[in-house]
N, C-alpha and C. Protein backbone atom coordinates (compact mmCIF):
# COMPACT_ATOMS: atom_id res chain seq x y z
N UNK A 1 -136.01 58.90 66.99
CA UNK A 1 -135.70 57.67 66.26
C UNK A 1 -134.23 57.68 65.84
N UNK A 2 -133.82 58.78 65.31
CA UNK A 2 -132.56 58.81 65.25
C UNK A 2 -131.71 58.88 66.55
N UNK A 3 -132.25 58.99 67.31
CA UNK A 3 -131.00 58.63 68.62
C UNK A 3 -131.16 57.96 68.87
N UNK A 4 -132.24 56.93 68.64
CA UNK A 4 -132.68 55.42 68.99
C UNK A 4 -131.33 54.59 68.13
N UNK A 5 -132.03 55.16 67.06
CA UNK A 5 -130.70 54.09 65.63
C UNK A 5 -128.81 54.54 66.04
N UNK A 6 -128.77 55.50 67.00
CA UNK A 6 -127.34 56.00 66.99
C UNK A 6 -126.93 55.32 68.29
N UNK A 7 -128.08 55.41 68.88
CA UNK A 7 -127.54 54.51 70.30
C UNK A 7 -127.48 53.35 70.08
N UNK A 8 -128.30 52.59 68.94
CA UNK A 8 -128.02 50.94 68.80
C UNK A 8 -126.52 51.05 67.92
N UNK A 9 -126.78 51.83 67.21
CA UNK A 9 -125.18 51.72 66.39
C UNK A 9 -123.84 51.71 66.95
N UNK A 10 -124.09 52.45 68.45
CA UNK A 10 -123.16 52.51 69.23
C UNK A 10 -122.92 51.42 70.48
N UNK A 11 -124.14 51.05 70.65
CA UNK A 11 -124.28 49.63 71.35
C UNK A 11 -123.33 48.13 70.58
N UNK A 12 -123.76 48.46 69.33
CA UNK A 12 -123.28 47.46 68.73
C UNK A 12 -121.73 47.81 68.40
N UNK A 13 -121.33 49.10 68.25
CA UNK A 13 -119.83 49.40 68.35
C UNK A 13 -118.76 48.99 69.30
N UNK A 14 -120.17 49.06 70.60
CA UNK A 14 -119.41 48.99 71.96
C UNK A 14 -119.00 47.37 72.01
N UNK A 15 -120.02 46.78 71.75
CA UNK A 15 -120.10 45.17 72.07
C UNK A 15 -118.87 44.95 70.90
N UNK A 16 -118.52 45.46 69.42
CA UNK A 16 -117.71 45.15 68.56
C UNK A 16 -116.03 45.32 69.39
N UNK A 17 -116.18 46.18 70.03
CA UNK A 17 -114.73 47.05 70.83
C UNK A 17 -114.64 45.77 71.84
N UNK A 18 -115.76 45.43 72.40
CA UNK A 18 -115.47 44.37 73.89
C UNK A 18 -115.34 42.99 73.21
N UNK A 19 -116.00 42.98 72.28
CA UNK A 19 -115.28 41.29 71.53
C UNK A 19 -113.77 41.35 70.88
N UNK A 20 -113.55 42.85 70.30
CA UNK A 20 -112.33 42.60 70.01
C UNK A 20 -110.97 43.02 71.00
N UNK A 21 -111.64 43.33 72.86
CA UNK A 21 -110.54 43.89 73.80
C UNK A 21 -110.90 42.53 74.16
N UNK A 22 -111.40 41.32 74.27
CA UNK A 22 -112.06 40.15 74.70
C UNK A 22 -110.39 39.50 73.52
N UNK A 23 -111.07 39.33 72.28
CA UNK A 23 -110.32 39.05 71.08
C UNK A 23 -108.40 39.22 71.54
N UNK A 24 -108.52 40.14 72.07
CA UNK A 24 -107.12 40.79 72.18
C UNK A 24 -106.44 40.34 73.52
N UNK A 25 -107.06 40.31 74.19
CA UNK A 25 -106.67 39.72 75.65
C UNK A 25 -106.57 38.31 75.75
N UNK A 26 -107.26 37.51 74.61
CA UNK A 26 -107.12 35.92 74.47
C UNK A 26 -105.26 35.81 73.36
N UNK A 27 -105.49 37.19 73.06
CA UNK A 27 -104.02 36.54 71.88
C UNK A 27 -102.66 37.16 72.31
N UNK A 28 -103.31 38.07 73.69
CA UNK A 28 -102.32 38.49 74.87
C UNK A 28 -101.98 37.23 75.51
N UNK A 29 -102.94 36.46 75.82
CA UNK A 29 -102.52 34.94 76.51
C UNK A 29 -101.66 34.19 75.95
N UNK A 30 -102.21 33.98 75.14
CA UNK A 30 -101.69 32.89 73.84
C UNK A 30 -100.24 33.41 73.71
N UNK A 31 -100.10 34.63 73.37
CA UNK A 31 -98.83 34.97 73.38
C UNK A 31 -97.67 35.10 74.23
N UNK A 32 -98.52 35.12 75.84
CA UNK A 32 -97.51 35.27 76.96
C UNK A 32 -97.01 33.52 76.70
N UNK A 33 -98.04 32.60 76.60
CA UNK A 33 -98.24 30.94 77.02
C UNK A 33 -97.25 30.81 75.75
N UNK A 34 -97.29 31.21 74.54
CA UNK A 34 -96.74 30.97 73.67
C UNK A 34 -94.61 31.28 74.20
N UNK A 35 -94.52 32.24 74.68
CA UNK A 35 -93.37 33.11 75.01
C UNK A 35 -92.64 32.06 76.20
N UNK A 36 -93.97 31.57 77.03
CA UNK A 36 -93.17 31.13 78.34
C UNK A 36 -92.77 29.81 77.62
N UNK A 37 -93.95 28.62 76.98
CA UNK A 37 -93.11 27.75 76.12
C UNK A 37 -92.09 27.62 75.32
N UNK A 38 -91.67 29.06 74.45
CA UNK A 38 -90.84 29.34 73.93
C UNK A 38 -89.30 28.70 74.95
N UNK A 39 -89.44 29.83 76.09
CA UNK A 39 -88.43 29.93 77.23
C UNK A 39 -88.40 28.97 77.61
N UNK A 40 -89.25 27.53 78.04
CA UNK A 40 -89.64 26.04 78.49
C UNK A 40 -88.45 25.43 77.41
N UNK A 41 -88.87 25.69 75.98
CA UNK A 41 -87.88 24.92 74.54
C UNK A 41 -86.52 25.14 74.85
N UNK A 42 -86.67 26.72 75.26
CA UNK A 42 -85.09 26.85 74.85
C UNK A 42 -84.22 26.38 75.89
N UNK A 43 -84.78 26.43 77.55
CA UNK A 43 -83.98 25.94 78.21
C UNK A 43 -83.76 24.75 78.06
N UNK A 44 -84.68 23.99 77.86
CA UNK A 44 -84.87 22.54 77.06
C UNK A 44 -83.46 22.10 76.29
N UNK A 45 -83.49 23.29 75.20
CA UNK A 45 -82.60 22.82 74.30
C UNK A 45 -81.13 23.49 75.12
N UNK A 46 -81.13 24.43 75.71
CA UNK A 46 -80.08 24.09 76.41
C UNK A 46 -79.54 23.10 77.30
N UNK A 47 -80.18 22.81 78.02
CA UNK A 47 -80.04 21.44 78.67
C UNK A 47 -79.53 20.67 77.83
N UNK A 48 -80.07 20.32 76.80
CA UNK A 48 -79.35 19.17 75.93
C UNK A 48 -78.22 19.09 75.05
N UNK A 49 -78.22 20.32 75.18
CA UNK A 49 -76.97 21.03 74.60
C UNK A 49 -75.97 20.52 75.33
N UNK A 50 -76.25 20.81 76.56
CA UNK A 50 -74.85 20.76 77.62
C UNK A 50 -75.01 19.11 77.55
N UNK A 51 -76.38 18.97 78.25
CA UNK A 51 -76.09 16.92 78.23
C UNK A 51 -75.44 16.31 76.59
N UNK A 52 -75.53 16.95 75.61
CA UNK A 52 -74.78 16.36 74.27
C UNK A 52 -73.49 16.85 74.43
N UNK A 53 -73.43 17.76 74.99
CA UNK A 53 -71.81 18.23 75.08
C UNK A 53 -71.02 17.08 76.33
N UNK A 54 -71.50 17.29 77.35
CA UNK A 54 -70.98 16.61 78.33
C UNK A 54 -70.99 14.60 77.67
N UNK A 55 -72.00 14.53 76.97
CA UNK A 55 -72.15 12.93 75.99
C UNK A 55 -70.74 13.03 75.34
N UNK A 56 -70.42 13.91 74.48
CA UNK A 56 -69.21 14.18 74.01
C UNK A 56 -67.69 13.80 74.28
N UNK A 57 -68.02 14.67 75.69
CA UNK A 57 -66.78 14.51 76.10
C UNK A 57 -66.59 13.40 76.59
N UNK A 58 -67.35 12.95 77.38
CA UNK A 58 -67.26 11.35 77.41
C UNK A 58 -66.62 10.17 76.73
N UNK A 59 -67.57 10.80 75.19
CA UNK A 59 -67.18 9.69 74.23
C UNK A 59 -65.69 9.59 73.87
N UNK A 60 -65.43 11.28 73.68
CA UNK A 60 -63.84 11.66 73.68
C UNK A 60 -63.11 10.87 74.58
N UNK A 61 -63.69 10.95 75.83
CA UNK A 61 -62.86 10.55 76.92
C UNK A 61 -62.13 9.20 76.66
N UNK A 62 -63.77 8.35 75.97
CA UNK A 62 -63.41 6.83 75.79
C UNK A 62 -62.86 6.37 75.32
N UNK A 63 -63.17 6.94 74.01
CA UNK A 63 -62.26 7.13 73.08
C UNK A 63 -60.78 6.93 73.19
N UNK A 64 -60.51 8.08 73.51
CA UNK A 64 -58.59 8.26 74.34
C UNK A 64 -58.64 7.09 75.20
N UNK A 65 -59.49 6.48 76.43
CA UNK A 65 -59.17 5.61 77.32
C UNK A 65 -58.41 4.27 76.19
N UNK A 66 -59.78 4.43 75.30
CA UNK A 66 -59.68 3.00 74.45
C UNK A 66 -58.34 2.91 73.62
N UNK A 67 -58.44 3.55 73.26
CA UNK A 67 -56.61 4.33 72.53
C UNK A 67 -55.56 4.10 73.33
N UNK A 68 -55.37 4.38 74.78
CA UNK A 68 -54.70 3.99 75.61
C UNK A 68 -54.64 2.79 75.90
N UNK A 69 -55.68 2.21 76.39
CA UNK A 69 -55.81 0.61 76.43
C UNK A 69 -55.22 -0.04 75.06
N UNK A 70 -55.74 0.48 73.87
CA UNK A 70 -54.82 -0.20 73.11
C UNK A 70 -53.70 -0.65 72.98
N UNK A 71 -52.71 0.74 72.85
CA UNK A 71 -51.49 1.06 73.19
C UNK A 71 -51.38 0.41 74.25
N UNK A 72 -51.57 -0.04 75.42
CA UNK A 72 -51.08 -0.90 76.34
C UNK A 72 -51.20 -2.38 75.95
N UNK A 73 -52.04 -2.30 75.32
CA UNK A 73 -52.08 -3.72 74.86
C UNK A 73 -51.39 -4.46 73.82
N UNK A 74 -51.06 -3.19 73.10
CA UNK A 74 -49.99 -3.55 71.69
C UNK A 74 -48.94 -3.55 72.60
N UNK A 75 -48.51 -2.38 73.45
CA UNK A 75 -47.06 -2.69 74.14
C UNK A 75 -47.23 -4.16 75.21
N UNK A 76 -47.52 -4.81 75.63
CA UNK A 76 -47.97 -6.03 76.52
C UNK A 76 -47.45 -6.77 75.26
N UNK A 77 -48.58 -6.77 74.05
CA UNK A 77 -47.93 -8.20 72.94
C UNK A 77 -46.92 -7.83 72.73
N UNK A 78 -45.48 -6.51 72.47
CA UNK A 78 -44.66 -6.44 72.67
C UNK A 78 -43.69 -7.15 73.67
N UNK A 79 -44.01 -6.61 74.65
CA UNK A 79 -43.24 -7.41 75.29
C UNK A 79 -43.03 -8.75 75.66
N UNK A 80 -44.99 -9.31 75.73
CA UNK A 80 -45.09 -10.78 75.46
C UNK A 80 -44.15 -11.34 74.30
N UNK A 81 -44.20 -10.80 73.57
CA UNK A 81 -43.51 -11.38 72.30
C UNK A 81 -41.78 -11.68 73.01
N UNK A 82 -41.16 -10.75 73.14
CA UNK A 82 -40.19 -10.43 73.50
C UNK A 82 -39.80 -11.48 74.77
N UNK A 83 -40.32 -11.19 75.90
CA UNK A 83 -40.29 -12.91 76.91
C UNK A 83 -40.29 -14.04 75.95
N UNK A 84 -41.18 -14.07 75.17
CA UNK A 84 -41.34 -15.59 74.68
C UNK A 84 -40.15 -15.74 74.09
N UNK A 85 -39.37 -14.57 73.13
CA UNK A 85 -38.01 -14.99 73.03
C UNK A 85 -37.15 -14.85 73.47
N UNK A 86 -36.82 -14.19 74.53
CA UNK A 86 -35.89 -14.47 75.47
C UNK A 86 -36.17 -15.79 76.20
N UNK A 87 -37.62 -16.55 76.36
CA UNK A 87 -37.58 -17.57 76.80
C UNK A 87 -37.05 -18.89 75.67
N UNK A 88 -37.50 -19.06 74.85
CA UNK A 88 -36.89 -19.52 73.83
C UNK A 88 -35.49 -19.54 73.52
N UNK A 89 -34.84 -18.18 73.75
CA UNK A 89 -33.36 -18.91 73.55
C UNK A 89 -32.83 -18.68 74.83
N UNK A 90 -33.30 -18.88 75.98
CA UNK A 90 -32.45 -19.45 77.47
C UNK A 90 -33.12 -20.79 77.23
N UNK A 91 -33.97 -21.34 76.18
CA UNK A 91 -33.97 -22.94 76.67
C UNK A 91 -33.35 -23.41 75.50
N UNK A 92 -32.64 -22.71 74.21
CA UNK A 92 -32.07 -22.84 73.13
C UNK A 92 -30.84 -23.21 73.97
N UNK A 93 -29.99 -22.14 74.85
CA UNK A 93 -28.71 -22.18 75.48
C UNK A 93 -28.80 -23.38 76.73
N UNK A 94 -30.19 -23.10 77.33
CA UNK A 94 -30.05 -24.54 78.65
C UNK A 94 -30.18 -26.27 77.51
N UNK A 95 -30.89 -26.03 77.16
CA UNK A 95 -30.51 -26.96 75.84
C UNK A 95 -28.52 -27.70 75.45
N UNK A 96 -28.62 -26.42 75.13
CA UNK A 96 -26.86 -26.49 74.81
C UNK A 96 -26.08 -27.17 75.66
N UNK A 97 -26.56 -26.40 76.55
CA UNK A 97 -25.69 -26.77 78.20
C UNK A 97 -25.75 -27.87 78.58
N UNK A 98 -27.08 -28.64 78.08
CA UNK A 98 -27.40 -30.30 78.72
C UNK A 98 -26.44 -30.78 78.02
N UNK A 99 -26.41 -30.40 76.29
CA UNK A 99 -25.71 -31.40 75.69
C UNK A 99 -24.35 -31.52 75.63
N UNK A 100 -24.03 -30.01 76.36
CA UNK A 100 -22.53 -29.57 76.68
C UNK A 100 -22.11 -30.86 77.79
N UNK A 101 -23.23 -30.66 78.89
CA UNK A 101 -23.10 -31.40 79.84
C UNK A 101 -22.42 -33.06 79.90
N UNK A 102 -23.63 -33.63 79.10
CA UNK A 102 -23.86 -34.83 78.62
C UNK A 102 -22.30 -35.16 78.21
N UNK A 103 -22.17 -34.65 77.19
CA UNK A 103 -20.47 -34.55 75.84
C UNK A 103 -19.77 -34.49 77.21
N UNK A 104 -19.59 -33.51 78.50
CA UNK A 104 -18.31 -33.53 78.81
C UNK A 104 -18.33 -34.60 80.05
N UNK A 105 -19.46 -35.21 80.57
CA UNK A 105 -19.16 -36.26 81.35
C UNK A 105 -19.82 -38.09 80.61
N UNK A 106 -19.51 -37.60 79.22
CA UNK A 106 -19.78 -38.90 78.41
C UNK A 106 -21.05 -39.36 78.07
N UNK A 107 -22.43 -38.98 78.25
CA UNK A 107 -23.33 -38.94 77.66
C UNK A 107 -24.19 -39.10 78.70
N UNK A 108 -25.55 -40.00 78.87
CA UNK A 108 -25.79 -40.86 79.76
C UNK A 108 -26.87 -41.37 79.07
């Protein structure tokens, strides 16, 4: 009887050992699945890393483009400005000239 009760005690030890190498091999999974998702995130977040970096530079890029375009555009109303008065006084002086004209062959 007592090796009856030692062999169930050990039956039930055994089955305790295989639920918890059972137990252990499910949180071996979990943990590889857990590890490879890990590695899934991080390349993840590298990726976006670089795509936010490369977004970046972009914006930089535009940035400066737009800055440039500005600057071309302030220098343009510069110079627009500048034609308009040089046009303005060649019709200030052709002006003159008519009336120069006019005065030196008597009016008309």
């Amino acid at each position: 009887m007592i090796l009856s009760s030692d062999n169930a005690i050990a039956s039930v030890c055994d089955a305790n050992t295989s639920a918890r190498y059972a137990i252990a091999s499910v949180c071996d999974a979990n943990a590889s699945a857990r590890y490879v998702i890990a590695l899934a995130c991080y390349a993840n977040a590298s990726a976006c890393y670089v795509i936010a970096s490369v977004c970046d530079a972009n914006i930089s890029a535009c940035y400066v483009i737009a800055l440039a375009c500005y600057a071309n555009a302030s220098a343009r109303y510069v110079i627009a400005s500048v034609c308009d008065a040089n046009a303005s006084v060649c019709n200030l002086i052709a002006s003159a000239c008519k009336i120069n004209l006019m005065a030196a062959f008597g009016g008309a």
